[in-house]
Protein backbone atom coordinates (compact mmCIF):
# COMPACT_ATOMS: atom_id res chain seq x y z
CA UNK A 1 13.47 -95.69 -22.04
CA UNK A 2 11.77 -93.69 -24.09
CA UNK A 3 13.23 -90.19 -25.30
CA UNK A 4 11.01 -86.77 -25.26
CA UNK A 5 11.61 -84.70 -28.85
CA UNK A 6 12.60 -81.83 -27.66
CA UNK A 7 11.30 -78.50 -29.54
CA UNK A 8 13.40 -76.54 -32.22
CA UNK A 9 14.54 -73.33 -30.63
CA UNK A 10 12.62 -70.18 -31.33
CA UNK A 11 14.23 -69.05 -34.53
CA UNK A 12 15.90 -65.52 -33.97
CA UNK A 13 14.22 -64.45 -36.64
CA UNK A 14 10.89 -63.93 -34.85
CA UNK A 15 12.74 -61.17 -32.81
CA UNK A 16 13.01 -57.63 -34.96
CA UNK A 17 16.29 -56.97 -36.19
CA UNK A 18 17.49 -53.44 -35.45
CA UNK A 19 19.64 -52.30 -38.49
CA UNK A 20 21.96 -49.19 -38.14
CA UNK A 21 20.71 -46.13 -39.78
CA UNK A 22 22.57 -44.99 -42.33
CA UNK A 23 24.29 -41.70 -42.01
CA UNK A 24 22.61 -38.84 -43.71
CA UNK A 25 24.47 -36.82 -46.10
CA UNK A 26 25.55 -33.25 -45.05
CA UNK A 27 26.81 -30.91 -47.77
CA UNK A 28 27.22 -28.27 -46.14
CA UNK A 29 31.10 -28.83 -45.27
CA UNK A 30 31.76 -29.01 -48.47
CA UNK A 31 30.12 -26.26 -50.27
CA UNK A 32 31.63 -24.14 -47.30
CA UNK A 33 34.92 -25.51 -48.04
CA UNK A 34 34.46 -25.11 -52.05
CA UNK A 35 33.37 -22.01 -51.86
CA UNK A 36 36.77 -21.13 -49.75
CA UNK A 37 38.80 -22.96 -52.32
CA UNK A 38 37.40 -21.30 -55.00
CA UNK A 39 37.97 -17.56 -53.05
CA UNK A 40 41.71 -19.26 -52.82
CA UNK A 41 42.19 -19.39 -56.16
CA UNK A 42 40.50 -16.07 -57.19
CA UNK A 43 42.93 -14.53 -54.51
CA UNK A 44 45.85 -16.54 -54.57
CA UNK A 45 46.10 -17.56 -58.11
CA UNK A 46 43.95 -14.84 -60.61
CA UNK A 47 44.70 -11.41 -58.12
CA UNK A 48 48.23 -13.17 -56.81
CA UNK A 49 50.67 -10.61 -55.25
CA UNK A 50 54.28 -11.30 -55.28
CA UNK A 51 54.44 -12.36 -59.29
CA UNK A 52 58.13 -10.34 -59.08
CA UNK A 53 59.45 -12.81 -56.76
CA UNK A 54 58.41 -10.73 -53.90
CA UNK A 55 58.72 -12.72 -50.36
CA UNK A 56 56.18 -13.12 -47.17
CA UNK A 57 58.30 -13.46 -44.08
CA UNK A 58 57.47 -14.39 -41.00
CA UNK A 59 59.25 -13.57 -38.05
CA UNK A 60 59.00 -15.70 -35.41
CA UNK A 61 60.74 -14.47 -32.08
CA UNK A 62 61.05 -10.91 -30.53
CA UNK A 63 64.10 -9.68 -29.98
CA UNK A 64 64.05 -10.30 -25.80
CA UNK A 65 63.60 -13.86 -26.46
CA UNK A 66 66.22 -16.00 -25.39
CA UNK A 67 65.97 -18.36 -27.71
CA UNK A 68 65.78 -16.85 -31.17
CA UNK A 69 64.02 -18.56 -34.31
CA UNK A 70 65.03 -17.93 -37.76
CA UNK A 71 62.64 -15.70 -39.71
CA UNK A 72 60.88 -18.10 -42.52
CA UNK A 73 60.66 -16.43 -46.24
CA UNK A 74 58.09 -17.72 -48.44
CA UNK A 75 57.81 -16.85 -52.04
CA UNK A 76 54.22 -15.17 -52.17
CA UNK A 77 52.61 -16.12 -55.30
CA UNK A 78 54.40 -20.06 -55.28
CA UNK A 79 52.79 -20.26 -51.65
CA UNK A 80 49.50 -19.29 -53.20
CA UNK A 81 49.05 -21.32 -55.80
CA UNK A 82 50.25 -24.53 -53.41
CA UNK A 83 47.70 -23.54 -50.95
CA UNK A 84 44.94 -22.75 -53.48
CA UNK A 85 45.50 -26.12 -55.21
CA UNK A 86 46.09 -27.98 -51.77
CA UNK A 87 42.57 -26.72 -50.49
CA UNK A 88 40.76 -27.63 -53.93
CA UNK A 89 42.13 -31.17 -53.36
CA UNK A 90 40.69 -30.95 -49.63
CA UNK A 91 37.57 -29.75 -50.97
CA UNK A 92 37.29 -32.74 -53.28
CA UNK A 93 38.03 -34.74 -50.80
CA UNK A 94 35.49 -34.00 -48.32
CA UNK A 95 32.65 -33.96 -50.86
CA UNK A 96 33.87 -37.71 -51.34
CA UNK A 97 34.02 -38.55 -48.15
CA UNK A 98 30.38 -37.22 -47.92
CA UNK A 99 29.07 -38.96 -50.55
CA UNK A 100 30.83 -42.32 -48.68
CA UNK A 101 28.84 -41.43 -45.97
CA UNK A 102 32.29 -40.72 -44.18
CA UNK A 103 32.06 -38.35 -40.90
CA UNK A 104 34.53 -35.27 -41.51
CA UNK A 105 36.85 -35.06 -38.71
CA UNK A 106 37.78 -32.10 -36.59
CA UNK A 107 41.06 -32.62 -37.76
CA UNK A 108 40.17 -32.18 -41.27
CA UNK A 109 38.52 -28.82 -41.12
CA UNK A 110 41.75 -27.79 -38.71
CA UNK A 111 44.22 -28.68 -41.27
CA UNK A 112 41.86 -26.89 -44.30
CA UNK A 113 41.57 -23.47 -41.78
CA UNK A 114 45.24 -23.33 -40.98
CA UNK A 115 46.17 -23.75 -44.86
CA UNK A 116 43.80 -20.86 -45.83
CA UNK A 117 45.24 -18.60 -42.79
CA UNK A 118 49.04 -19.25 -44.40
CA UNK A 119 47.65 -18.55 -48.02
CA UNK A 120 46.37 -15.24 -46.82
CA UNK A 121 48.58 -14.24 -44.71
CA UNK A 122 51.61 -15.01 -47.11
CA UNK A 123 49.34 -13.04 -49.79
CA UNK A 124 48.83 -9.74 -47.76
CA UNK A 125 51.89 -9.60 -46.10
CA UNK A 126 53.66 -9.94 -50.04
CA UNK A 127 56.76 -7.98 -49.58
CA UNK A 128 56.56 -7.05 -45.82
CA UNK A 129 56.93 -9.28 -42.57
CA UNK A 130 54.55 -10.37 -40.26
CA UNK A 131 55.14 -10.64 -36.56
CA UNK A 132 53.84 -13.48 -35.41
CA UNK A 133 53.85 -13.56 -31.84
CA UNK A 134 52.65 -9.78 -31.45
CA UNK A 135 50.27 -10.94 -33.57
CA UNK A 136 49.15 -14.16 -31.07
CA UNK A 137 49.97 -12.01 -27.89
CA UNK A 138 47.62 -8.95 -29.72
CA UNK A 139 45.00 -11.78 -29.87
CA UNK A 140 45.47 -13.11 -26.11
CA UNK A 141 45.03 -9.54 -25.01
CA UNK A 142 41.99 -8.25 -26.98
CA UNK A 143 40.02 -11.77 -26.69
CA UNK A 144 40.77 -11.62 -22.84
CA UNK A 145 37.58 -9.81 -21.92
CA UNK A 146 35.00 -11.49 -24.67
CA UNK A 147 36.74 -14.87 -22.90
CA UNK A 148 35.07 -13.82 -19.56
CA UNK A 149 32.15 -12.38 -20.86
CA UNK A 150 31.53 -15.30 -23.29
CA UNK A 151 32.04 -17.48 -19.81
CA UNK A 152 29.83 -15.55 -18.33
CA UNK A 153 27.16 -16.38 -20.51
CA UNK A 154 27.65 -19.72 -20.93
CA UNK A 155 27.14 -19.91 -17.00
CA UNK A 156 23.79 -18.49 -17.34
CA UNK A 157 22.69 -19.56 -20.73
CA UNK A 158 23.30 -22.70 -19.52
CA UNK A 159 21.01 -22.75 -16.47
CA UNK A 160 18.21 -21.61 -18.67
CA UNK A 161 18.10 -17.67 -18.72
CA UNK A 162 19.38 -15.47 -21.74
CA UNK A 163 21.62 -13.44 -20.83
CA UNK A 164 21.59 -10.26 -23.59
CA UNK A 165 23.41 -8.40 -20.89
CA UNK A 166 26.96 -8.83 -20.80
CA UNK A 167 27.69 -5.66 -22.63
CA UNK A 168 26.46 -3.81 -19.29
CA UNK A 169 28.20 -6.52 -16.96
CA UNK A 170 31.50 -5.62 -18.60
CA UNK A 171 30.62 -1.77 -18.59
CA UNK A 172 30.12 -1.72 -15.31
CA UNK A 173 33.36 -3.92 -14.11
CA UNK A 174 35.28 -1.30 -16.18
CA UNK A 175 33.76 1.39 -14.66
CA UNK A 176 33.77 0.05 -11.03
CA UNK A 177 37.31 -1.36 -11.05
CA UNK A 178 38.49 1.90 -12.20
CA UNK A 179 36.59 4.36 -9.41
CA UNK A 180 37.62 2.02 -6.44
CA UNK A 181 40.80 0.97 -7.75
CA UNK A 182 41.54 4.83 -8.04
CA UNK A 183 40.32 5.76 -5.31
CA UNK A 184 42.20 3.06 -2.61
CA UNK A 185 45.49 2.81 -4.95
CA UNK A 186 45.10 -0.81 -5.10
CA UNK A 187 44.24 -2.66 -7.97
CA UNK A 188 42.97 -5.98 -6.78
CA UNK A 189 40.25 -4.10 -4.66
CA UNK A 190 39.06 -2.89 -8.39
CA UNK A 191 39.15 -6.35 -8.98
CA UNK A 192 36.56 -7.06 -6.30
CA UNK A 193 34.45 -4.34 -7.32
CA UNK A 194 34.37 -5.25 -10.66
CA UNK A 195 33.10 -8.78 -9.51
CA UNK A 196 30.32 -6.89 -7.50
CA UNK A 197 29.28 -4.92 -10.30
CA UNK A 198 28.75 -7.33 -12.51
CA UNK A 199 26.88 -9.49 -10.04
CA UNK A 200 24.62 -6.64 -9.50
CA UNK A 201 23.76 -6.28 -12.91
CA UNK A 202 23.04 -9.82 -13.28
CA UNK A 203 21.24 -10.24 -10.02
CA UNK A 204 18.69 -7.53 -11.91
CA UNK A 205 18.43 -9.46 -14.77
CA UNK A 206 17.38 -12.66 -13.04
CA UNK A 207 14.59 -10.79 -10.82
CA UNK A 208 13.13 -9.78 -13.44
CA UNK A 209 13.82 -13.06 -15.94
CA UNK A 210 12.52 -15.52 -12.73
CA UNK A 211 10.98 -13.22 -10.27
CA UNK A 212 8.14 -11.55 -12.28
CA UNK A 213 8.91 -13.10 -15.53
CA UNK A 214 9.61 -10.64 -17.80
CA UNK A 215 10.82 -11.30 -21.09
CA UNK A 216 14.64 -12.34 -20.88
CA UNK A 217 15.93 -10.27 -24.09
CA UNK A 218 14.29 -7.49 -23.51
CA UNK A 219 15.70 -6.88 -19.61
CA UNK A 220 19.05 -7.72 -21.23
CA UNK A 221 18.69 -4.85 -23.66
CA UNK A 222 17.17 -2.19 -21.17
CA UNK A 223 20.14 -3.03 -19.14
CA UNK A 224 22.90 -2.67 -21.64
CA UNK A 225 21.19 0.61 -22.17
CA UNK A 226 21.00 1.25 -18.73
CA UNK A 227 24.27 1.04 -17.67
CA UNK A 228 25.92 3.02 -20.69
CA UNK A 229 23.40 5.76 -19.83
CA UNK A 230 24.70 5.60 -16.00
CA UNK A 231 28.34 5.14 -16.25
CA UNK A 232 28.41 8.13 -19.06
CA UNK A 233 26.65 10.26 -16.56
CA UNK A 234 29.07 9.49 -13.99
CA UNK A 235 32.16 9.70 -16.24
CA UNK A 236 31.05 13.16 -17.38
CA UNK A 237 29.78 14.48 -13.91
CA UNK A 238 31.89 13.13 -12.07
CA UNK A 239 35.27 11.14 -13.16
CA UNK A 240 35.90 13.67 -15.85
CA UNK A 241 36.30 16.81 -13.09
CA UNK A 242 38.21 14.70 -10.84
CA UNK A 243 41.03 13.11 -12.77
CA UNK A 244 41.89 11.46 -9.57
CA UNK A 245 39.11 8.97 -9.52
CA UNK A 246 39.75 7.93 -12.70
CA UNK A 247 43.65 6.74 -12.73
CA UNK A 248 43.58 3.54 -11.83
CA UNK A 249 47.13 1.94 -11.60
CA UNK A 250 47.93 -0.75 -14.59
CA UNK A 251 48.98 -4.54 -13.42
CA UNK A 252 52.13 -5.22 -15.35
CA UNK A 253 52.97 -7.71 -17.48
CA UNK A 254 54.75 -11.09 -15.55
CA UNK A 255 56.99 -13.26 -17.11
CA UNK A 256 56.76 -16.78 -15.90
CA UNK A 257 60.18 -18.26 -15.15
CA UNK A 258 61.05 -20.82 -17.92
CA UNK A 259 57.85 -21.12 -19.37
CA UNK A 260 58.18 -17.45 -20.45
CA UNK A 261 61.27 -18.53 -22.35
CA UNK A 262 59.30 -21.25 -24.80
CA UNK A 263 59.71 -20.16 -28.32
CA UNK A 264 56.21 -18.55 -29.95
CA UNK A 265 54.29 -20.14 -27.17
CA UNK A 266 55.93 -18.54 -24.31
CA UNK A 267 55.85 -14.92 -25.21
CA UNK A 268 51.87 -15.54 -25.80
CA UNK A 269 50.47 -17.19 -22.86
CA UNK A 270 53.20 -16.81 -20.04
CA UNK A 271 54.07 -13.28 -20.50
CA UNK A 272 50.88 -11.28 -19.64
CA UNK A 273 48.75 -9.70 -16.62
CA UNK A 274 47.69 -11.50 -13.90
CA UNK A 275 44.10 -10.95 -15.69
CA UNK A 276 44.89 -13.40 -18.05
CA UNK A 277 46.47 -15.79 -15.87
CA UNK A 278 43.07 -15.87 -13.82
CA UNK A 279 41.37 -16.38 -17.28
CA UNK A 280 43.22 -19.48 -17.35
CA UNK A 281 42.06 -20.76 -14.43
CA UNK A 282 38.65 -19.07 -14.63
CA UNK A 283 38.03 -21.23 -18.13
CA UNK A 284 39.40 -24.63 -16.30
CA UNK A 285 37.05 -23.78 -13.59
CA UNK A 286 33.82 -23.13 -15.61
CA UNK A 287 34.48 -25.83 -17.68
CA UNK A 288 34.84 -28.51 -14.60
CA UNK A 289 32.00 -26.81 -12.62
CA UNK A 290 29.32 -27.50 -15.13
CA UNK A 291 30.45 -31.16 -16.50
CA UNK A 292 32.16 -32.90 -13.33
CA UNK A 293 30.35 -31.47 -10.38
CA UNK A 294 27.00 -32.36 -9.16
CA UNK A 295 26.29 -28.28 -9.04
CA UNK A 296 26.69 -28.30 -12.48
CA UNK A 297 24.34 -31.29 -13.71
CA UNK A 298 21.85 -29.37 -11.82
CA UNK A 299 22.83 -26.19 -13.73
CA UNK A 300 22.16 -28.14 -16.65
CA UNK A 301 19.51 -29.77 -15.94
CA UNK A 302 17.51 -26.78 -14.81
CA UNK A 303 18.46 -25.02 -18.42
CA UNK A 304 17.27 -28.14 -20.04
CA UNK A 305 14.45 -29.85 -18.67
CA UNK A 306 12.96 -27.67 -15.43
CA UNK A 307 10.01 -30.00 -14.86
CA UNK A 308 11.88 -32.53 -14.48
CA UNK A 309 14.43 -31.62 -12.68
CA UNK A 310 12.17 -30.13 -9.80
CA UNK A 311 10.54 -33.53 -10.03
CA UNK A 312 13.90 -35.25 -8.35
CA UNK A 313 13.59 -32.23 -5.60
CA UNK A 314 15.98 -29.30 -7.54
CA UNK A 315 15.10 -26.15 -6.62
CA UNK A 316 14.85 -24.40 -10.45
CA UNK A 317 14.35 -20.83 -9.69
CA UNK A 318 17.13 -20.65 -7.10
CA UNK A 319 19.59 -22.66 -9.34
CA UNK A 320 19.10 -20.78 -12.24
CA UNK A 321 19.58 -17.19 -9.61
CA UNK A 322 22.74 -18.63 -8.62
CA UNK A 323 24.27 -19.41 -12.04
CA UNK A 324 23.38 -16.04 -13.17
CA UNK A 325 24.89 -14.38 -10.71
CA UNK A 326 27.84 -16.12 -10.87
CA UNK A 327 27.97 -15.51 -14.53
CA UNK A 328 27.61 -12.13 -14.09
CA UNK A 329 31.00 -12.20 -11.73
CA UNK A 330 33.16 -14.02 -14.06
CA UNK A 331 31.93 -10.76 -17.06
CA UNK A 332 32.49 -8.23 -14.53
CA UNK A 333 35.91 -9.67 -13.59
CA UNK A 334 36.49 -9.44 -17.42
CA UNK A 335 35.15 -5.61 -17.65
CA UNK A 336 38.40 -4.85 -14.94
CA UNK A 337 40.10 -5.83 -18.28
CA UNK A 338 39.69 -2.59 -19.96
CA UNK A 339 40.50 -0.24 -17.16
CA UNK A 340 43.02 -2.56 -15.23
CA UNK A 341 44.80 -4.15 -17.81
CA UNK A 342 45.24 -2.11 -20.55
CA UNK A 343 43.93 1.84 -20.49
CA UNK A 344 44.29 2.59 -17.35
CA UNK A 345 41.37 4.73 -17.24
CA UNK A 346 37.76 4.52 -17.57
CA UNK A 347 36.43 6.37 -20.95
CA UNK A 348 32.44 6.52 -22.52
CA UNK A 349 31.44 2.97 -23.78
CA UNK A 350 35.20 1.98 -23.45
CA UNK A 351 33.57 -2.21 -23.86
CA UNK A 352 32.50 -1.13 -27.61
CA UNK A 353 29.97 -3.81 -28.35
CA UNK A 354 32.52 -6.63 -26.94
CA UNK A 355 29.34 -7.87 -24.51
CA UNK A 356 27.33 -8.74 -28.13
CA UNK A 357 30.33 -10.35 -29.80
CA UNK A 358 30.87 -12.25 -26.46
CA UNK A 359 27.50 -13.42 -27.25
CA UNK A 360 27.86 -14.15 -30.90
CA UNK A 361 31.05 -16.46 -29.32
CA UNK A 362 28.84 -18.55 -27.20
CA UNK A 363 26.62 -19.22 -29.89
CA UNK A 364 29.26 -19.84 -32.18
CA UNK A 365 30.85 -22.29 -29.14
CA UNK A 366 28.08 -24.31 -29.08
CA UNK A 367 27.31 -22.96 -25.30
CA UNK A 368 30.48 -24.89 -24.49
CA UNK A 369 33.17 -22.72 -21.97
CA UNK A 370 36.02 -24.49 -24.50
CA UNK A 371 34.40 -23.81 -27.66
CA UNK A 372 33.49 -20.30 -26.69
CA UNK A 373 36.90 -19.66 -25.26
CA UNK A 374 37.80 -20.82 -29.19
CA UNK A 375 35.52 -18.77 -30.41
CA UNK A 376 36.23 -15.35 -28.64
CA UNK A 377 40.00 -16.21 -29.51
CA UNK A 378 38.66 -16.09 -33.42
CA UNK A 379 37.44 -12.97 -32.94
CA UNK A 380 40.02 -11.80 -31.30
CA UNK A 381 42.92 -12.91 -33.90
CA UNK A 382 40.71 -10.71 -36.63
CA UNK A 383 40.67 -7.77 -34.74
CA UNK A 384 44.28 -7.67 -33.81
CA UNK A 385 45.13 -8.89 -37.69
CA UNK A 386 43.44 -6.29 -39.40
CA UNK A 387 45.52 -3.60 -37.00
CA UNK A 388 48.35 -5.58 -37.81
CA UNK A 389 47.88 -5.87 -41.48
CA UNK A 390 47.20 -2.12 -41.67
CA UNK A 391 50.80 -1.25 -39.76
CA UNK A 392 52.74 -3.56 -42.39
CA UNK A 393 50.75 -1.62 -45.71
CA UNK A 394 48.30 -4.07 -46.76
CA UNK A 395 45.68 -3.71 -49.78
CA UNK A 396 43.11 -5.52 -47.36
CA UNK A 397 40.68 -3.36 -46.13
CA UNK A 398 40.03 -3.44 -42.54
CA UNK A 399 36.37 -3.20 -42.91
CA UNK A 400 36.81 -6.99 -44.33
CA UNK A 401 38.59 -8.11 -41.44
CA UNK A 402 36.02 -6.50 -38.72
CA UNK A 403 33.26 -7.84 -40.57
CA UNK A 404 35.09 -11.42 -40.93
CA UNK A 405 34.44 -13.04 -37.05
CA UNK A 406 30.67 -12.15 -37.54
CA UNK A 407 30.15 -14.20 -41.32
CA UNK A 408 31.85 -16.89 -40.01
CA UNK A 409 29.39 -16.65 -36.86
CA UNK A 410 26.71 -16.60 -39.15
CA UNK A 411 27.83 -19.76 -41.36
CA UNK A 412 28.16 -21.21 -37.80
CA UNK A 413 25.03 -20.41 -36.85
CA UNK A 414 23.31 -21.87 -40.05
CA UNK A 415 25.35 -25.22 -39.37
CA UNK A 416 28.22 -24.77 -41.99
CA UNK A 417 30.59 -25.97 -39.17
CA UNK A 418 28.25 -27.94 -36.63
CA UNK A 419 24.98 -28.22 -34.89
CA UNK A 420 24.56 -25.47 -32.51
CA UNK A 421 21.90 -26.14 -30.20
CA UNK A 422 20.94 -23.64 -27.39
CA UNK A 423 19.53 -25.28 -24.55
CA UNK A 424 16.48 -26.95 -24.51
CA UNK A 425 15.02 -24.28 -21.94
CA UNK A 426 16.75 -21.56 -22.64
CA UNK A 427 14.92 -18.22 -22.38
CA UNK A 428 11.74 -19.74 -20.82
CA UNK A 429 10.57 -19.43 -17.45
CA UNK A 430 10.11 -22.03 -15.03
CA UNK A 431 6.40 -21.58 -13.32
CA UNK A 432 5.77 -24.37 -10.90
């Protein structure tokens, strides 16, 4: 019986051979974190405060907390030179791991951000003490309404349509909440208007982004102009004669039962308005409607790629309407904020250019709800340090520490600490 040679295989070689790209190298992280080593140093080290054996303290609990923490002492110029040395190590470090070809972590950057934060706040507050959770509750309150605005615009950014206008959103839920809440006695009804408002104002600004296709940045703008020129007519014609439309009643501050009661982190999250507690909720909400909800991977896909998703049978124009509109609720909810939660009363331009740096916070989050929500708490913590820095007697000016959120939004914006990609579509009009 004969036997039939049977052919070699096909060697494997024949097939093309797919090799892993290497990683590029990124220098950025580094130089950013060099150049904030080297500012350590100059700071910390060469302008060091303390050099008497003057202490930084840091007190830790208020005095209604139930469970009290020490107060920790740190000498100021030993902490300096620790933390200046520590982050020139870091900054070493990373460069290595760059030229490795070594992905920095998130981690990484955490740990070389917290480091600089203790540096300079045991360096400005040389001699004096800090209190840290009015300075953490100071932040929850004053990033509260660039949280919902910065939501807000995520919502709609996301869909596809730029949305220049929260500044008037929140304007006119401040000014809405305020008039109705005044004039029924009952705050939650301000609440509702509020919502309206700023659904109204958004509603505008998709007409004319989707309807008749207008440019999206410039019906932002005329809006934001818009509605301060309206609500400062009304104040002065006619909530300034009639101080009874305009004094709205405040919701108090509620204490959580046992959470309340957590050292640091209880007095910051658990013991505030029922605005924040909704902003809780509100950034849960956002961030599970857009990435585990079939509404929202139309949202996205529509902000994306249009054509193709009104190839599978989505409805663009009418998805993008709906994400605005709802964007422009969760901002107008945040205006309430101003009125509601802490003035009390509704005064000229009371949002001060918090709608643009809720906009500097999406970018800066990456259009993300929990990066943005990061981001508008950054901006928040520098506003409330540099009031707290200037109660305590520091030598920092408070021009630096108002100007600080928007150069880091700029380093974020040039890629220093990420990609940040808007959406593929975003701010271009869908014409079937």
């Amino acid at each position: 019986m004969s036997t039939i040679a049977q052919s070699p295989a096909p060697l494997e070689a024949s097939a093309p051979i797919v090799k892993p790209m290497p990683q590029i190298r990124s220098w950025k992280i580094p130089i950013t974190f060099g150049g904030f080593a080297l500012g350590a140093l100059f700071l910390f080290v060469a302008l060091g405060r303390g050099q008497q054996g003057e202490l930084s303290t840091f007190r830790l609990s208020q005095a209604r907390d139930a469970i009290q923490l020490p107060n920790v002492a740190l000498p100021t110029f030993a902490t300096g030179i620790f933390v200046a040395i520590v982050l020139v190590l870091l900054a070493v470090l990373s460069a290595w791991l760059v030229y490795r070809r070594t992905k920095i972590s998130i981690i990484f950057s955490i740990v070389f951000a917290l480091l600089f934060l203790i540096g300079f706040l045991a360096w400005a507050a040389s001699g004096s003490t800090i209190p840290v959770p009015g300075l953490l509750i100071g932040t929850v309150t004053l990033s509260a309404p660039l949280i919902f605005g910065a939501l807000g615009g995520v919502l709609s950014e996301r869909a596809g349509v730029v949305n220049v206008a929260i500044e008037s959103q929140l304007l006119a839920g401040a000014f809405s909440s305020a008039v109705v809440a005044s004039v029924t006695g009952n705050p939650y009804l301000g609440l509702i208007a509020a919502m309206v408002a700023g659904a109204l104002v958004s509603m505008v600004l998709a007409a004319f982004a989707l309807k008749y296709l207008v440019d999206q940045v410039i019906v932002g703008v005329v809006l934001n102009v818009l509605v301060v020129g309206l609500t400062s007519f009304l104040y002065s014609q006619v909530l300034a004669p009639s101080a009874n439309l305009n004094s709205p009643d405040v919701f108090p501050r509620l204490d959580i039962p046992l959470l309340s009661e957590i050292p640091i982190i209880g007095p910051v999250l658990f013991r505030q308005t029922i605005i924040v507690y909704v902003m809780y909720f509100a950034i849960a909400i956002v961030f599970f409607s857009l990435f585990r909800t079939k509404w929202g991977l139309r949202v996205r896909a529509v902000g994306e790629h249009p054509q193709a998703a009104d190839t599978v049978g989505i409805n663009v124009n009418r998805t993008r309407f709906v994400a605005v509109t709802l964007g422009g609720v969760v901002s107008g909810f945040g205006g309430a904020y101003f009125t509601l939660g802490a003035v009390g009363a509704f005064n000229k331009e009371m949002t001060n250019g918090m709608g643009y740096i809720a906009l500097a916070a999406v970018i800066f989050g990456q259009w993300h709800p929990i990066k943005a929500t990061l981001a508008a708490l950054l901006f928040g913590f520098a506003t409330n340090l540099q009031n707290v820095l200037g109660i305590i007697g520091s030598p920092v000016p408070s021009e630096f520490m108002l100007m600080l959120p928007y150069v880091v939004t700029i380093f974020a914006v040039a890629g220093f600490v990420g990609r940040s990609r808007a959406p593929a579509a975003d701010g271009r009009p869908y014409i079937k």
